[in-house]
Structures are given as C-alpha cells and as structure tokens.
N, C-alpha and C. Protein backbone atom coordinates (compact mmCIF):
# COMPACT_ATOMS: atom_id res chain seq x y z
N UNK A 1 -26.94 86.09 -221.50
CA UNK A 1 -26.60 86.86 -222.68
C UNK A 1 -25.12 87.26 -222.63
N UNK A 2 -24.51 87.62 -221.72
CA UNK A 2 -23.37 87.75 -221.23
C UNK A 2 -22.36 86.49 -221.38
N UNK A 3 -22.75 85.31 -220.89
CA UNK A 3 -21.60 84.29 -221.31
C UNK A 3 -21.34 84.04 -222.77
N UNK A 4 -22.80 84.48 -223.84
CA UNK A 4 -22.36 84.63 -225.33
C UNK A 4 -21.46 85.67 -226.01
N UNK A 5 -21.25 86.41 -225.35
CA UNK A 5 -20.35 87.65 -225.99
C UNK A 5 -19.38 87.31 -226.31
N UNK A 6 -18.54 87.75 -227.47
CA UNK A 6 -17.54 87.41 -227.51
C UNK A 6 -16.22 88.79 -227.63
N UNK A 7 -15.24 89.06 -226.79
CA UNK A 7 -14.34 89.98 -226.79
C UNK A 7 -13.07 89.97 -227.81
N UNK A 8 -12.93 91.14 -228.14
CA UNK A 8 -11.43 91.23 -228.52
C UNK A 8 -10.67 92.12 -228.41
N UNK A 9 -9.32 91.96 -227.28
CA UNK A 9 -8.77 93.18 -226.88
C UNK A 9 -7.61 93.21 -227.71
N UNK A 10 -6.80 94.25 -228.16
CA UNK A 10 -5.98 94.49 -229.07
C UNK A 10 -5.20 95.60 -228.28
N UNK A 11 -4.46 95.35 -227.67
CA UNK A 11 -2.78 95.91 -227.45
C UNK A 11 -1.81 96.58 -228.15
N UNK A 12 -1.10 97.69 -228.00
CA UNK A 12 -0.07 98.06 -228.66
C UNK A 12 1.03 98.61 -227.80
N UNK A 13 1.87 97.90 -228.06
CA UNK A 13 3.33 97.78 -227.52
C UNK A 13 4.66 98.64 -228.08
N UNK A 14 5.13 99.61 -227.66
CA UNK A 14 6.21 100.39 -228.11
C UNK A 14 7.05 99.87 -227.47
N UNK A 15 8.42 99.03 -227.82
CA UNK A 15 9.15 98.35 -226.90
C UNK A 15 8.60 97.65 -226.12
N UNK A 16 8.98 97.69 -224.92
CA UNK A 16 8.45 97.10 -223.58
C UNK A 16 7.10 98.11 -222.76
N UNK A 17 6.83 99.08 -223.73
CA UNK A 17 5.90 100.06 -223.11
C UNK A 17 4.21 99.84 -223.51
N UNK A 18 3.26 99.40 -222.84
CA UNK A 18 2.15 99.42 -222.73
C UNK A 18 1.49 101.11 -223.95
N UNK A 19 0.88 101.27 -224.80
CA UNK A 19 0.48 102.54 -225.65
C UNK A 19 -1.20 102.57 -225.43
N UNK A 20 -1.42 101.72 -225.81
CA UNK A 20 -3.08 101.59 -226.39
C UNK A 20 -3.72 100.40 -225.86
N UNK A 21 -4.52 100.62 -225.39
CA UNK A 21 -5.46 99.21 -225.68
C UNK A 21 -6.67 99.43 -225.71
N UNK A 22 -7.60 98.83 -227.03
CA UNK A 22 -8.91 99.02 -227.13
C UNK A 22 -9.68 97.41 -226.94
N UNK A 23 -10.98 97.79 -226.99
CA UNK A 23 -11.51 96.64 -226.68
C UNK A 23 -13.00 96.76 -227.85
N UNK A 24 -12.93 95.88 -228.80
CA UNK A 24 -14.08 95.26 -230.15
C UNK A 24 -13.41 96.84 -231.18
N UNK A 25 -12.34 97.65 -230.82
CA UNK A 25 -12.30 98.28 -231.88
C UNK A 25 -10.02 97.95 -232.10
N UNK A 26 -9.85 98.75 -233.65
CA UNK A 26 -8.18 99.15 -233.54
C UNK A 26 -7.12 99.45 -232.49
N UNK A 27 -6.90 99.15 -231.76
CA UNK A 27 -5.66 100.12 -231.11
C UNK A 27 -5.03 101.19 -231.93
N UNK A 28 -4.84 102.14 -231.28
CA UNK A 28 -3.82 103.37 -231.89
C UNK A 28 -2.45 102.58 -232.23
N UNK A 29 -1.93 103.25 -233.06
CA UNK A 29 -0.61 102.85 -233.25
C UNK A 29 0.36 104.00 -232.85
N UNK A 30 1.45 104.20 -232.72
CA UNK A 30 2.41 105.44 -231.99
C UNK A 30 2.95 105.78 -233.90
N UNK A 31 3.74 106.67 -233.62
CA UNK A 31 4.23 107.22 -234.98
C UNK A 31 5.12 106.62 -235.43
N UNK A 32 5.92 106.07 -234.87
CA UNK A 32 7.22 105.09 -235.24
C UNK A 32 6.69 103.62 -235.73
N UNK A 33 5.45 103.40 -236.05
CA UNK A 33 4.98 102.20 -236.17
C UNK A 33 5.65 101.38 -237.71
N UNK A 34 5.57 102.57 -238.64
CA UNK A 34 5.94 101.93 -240.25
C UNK A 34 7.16 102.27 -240.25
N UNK A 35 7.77 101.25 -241.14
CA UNK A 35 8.88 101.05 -241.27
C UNK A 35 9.38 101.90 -242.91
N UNK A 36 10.15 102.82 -242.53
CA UNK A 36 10.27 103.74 -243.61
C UNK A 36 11.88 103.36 -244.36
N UNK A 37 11.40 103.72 -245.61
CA UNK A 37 12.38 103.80 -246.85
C UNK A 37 12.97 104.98 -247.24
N UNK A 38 14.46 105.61 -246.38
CA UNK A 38 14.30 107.08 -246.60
C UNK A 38 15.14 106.73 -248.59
N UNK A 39 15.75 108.15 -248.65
CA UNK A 39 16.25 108.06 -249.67
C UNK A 39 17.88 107.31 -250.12
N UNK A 40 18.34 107.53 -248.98
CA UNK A 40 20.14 106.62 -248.88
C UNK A 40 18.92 105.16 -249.15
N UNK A 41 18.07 104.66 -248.94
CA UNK A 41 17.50 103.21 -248.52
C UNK A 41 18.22 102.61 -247.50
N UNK A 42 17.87 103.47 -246.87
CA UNK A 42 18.20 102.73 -245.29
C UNK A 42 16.83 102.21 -244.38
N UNK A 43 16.55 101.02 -243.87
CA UNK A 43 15.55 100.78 -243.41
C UNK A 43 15.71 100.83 -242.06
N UNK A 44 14.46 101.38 -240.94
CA UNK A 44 14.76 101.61 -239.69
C UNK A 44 13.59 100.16 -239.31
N UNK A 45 14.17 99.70 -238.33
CA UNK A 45 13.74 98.93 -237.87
C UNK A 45 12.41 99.09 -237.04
N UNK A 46 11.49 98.08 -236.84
CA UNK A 46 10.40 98.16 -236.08
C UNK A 46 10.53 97.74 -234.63
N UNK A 47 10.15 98.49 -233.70
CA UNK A 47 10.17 98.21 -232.43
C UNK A 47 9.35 97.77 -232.05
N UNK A 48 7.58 97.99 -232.70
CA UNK A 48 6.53 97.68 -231.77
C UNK A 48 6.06 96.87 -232.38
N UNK A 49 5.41 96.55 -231.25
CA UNK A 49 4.26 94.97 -231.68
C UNK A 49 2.96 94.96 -231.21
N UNK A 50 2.06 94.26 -231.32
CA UNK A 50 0.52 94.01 -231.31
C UNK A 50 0.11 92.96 -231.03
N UNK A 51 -0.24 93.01 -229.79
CA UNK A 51 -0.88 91.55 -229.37
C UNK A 51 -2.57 91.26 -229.29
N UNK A 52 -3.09 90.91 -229.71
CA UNK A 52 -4.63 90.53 -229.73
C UNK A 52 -5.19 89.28 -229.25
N UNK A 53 -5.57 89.83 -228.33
CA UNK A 53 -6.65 88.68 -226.73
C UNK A 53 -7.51 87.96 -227.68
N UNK A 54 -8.46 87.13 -228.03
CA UNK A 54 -9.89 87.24 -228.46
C UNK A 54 -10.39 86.25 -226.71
N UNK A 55 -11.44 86.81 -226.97
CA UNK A 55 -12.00 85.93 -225.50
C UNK A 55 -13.42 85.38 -226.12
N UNK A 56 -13.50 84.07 -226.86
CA UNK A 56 -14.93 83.62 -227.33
C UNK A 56 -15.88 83.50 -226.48
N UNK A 57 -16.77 83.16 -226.66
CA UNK A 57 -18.35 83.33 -226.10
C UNK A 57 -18.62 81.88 -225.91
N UNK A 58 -19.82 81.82 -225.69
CA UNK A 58 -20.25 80.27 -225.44
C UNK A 58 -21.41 80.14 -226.86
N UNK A 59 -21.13 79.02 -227.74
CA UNK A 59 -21.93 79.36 -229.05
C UNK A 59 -23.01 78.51 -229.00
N UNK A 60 -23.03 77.63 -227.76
CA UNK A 60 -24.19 77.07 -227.45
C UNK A 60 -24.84 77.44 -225.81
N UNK A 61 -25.92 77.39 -225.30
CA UNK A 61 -26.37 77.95 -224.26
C UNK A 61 -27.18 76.50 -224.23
N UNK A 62 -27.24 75.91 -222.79
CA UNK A 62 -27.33 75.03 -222.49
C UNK A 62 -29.19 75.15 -221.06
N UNK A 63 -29.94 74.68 -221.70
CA UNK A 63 -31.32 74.62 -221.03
C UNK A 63 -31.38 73.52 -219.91
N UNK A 64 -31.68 73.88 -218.96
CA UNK A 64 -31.77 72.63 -218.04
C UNK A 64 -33.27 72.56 -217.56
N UNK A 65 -33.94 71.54 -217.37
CA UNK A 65 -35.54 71.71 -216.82
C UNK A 65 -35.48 71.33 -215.84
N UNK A 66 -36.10 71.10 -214.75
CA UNK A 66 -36.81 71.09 -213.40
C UNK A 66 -36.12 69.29 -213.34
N UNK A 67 -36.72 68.16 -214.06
CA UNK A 67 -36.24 66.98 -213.93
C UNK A 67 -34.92 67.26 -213.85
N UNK A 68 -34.46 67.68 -214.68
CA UNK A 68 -32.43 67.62 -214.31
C UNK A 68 -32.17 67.70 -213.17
N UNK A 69 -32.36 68.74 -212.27
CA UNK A 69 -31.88 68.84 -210.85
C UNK A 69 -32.07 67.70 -209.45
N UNK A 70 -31.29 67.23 -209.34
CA UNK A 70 -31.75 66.64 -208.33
C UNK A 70 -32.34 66.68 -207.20
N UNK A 71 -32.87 65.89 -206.26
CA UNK A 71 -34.57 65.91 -205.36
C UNK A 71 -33.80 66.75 -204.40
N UNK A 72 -32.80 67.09 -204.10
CA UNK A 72 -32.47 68.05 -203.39
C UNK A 72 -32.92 69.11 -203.66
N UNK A 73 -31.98 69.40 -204.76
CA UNK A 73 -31.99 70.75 -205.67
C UNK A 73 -33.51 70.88 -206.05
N UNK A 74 -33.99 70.08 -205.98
CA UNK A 74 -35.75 70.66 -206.58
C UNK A 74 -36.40 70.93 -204.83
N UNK A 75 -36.17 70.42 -203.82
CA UNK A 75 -36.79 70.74 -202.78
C UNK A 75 -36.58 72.37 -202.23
N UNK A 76 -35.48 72.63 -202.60
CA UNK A 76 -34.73 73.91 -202.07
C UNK A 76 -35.31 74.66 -202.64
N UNK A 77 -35.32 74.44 -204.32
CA UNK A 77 -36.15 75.56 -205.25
C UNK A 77 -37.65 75.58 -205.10
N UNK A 78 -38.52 74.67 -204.34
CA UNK A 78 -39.87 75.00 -204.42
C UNK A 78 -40.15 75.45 -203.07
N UNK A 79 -39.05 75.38 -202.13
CA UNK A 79 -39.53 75.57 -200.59
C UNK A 79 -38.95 77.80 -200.94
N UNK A 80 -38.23 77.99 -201.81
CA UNK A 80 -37.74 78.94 -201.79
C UNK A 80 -38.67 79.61 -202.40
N UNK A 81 -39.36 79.15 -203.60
CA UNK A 81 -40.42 79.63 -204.48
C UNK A 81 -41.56 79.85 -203.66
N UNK A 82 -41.86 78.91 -203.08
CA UNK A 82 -43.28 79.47 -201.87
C UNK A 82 -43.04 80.37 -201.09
N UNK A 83 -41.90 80.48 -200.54
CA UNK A 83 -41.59 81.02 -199.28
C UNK A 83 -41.13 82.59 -199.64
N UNK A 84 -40.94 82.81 -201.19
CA UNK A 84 -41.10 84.10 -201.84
C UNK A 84 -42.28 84.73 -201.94
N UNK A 85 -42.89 83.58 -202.85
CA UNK A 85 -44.23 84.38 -203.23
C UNK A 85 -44.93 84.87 -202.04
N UNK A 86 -45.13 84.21 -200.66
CA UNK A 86 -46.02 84.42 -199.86
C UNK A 86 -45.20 85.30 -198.85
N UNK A 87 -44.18 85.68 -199.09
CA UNK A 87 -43.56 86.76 -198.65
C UNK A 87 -44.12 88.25 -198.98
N UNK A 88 -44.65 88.71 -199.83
CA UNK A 88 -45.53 89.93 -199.97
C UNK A 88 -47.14 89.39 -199.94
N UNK A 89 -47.73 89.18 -198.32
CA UNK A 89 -48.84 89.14 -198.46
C UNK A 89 -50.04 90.29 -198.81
N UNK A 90 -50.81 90.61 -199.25
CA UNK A 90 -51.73 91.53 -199.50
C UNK A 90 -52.27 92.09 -197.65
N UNK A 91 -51.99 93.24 -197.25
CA UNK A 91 -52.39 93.78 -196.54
C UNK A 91 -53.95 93.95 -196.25
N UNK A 92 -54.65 93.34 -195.06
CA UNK A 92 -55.99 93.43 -195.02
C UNK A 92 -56.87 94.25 -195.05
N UNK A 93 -58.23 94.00 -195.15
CA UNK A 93 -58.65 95.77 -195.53
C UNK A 93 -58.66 96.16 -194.14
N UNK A 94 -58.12 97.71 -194.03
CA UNK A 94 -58.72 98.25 -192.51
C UNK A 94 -60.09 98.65 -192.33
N UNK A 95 -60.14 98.24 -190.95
CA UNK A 95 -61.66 98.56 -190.11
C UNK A 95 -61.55 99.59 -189.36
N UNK A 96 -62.33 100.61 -189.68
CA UNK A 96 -62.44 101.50 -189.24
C UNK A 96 -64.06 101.03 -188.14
N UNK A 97 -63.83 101.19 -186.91
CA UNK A 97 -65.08 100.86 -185.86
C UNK A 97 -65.75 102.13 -186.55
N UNK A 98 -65.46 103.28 -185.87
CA UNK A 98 -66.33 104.41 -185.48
C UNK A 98 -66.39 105.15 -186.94
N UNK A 99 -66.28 104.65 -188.19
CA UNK A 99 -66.22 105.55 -189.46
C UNK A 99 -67.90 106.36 -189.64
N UNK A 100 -69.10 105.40 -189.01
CA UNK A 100 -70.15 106.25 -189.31
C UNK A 100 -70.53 107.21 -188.30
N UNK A 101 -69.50 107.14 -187.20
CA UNK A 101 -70.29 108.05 -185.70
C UNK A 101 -70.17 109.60 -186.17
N UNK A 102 -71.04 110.08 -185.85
CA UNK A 102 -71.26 111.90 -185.60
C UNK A 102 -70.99 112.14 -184.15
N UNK A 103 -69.82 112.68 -183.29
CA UNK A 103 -70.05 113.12 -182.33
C UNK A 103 -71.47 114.14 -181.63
N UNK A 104 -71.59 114.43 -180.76
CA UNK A 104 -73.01 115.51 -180.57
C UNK A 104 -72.73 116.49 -180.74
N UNK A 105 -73.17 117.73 -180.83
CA UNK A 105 -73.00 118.91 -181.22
C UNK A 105 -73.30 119.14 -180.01
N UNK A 106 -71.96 120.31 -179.64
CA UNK A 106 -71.50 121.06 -178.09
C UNK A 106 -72.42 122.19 -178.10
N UNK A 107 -73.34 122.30 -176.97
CA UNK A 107 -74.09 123.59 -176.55
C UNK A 107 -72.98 124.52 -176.55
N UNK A 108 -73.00 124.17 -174.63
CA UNK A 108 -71.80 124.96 -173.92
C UNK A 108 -70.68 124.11 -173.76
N UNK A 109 -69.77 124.99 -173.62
CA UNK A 109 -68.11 124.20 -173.40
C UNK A 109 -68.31 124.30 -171.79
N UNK A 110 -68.13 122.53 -172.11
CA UNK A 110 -67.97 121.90 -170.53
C UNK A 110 -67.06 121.94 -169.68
N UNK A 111 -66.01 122.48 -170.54
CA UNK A 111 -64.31 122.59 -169.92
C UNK A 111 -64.47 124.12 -169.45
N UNK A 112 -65.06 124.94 -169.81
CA UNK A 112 -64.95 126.66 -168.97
C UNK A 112 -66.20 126.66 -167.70
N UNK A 113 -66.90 125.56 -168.36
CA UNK A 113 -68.32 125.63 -166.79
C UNK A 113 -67.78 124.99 -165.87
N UNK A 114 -66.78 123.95 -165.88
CA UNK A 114 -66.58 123.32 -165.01
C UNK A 114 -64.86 123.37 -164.30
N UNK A 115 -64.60 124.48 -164.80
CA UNK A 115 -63.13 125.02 -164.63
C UNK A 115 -61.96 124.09 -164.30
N UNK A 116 -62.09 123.28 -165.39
CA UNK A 116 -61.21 122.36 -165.70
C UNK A 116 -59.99 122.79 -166.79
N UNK A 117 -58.86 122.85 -166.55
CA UNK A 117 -57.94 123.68 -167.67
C UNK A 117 -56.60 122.40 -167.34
N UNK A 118 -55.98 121.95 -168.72
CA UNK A 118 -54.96 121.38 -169.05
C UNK A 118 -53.89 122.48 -168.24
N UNK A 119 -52.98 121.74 -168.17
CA UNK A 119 -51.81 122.26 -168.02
C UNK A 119 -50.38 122.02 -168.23
C-alpha cells in the first residue's frame, strides 16, 4: 500500500534560505513574497522561489504466484512455512499422577511423639 502513495513536497525559498516545507499540503510563503505596486510605481523585485518534489507511486502493483519463483525460491518458502507453523506446537495435556489421592487423616503428630524437630 505504501509503494502506491504518491508524495508532494513543496519548498519555499527566501533567497538562498530554506522557510517552509510541507508535505500533500501549501508551503507558507514569508511576507515579501508579492511583488508590490507602490504609488511612485516602482516595482520591488521577487527574491523567493518554490520548488515542488512530486514523488509518484506505483499505478500498477504487480502479483506474482507460487509458479513464478523459482525451485529454489519455492523450496526455501515451503521449508520456512512448515518450519513456522510447527514452531508453536500445542502443549500436552498435563498428568497429574496423584490428582485423586486423599492423604490419611493424622491422629497424633508423629513429629512431637517421636521428637523429631527440623532445624
């Protein structure tokens, strides 16, 4: 979508001095831009100028299918295509062994009868 775009930058130049530059809209112009008619009719000269880029687009977009590429180029793309997809395999279900055990229910604590203590 990007190689269709088409740009247009528009510059404005006071002398040798860089002013404005817009891009798909006007440039500003500086105040000295029109060339005025005072009353003696004396005309002042124009200094600045306007340069406009256009940068065209591509007005056709070009489809290529799978035959176009050559047996290279098609080996690379299907060894890459497998070797994606089966890159996120589905994680197996976990097994839980002991999920239905009930330990026994403790009378007495075997750890104070038998004076066994962590440390």
């Amino acid at each position: 979508m990007i190689s269709s775009l088409s740009l247009t930058i528009e510059k404005h130049f006071c002398g040798e001095t860089l002013v404005d530059v817009a891009i798909f809209t006007e440039a500003e112009k500086c105040s000295d831009d029109s060339s005025e008619v005072t009353a003696t009719s004396t005309i002042k000269k124009n200094c600045c100028k306007d340069e406009i880029d256009v940068i065209d687009g591509l007005s056709e977009i070009t489809v290529n299918s799978f035959e176009d590429l050559d047996t290279i180029q098609q080996h690379v793309l299907i060894a890459y295509s497998y070797t994606y997809i089966h890159l996120f395999e589905d994680l197996p279900n976990l097994v839980i062994p002991h999920k239905d055990y009930l330990p026994p229910k403790l009378i007495k604590d075997i750890h104070v009868l038998d004076e066994t203590y962590l440390i």
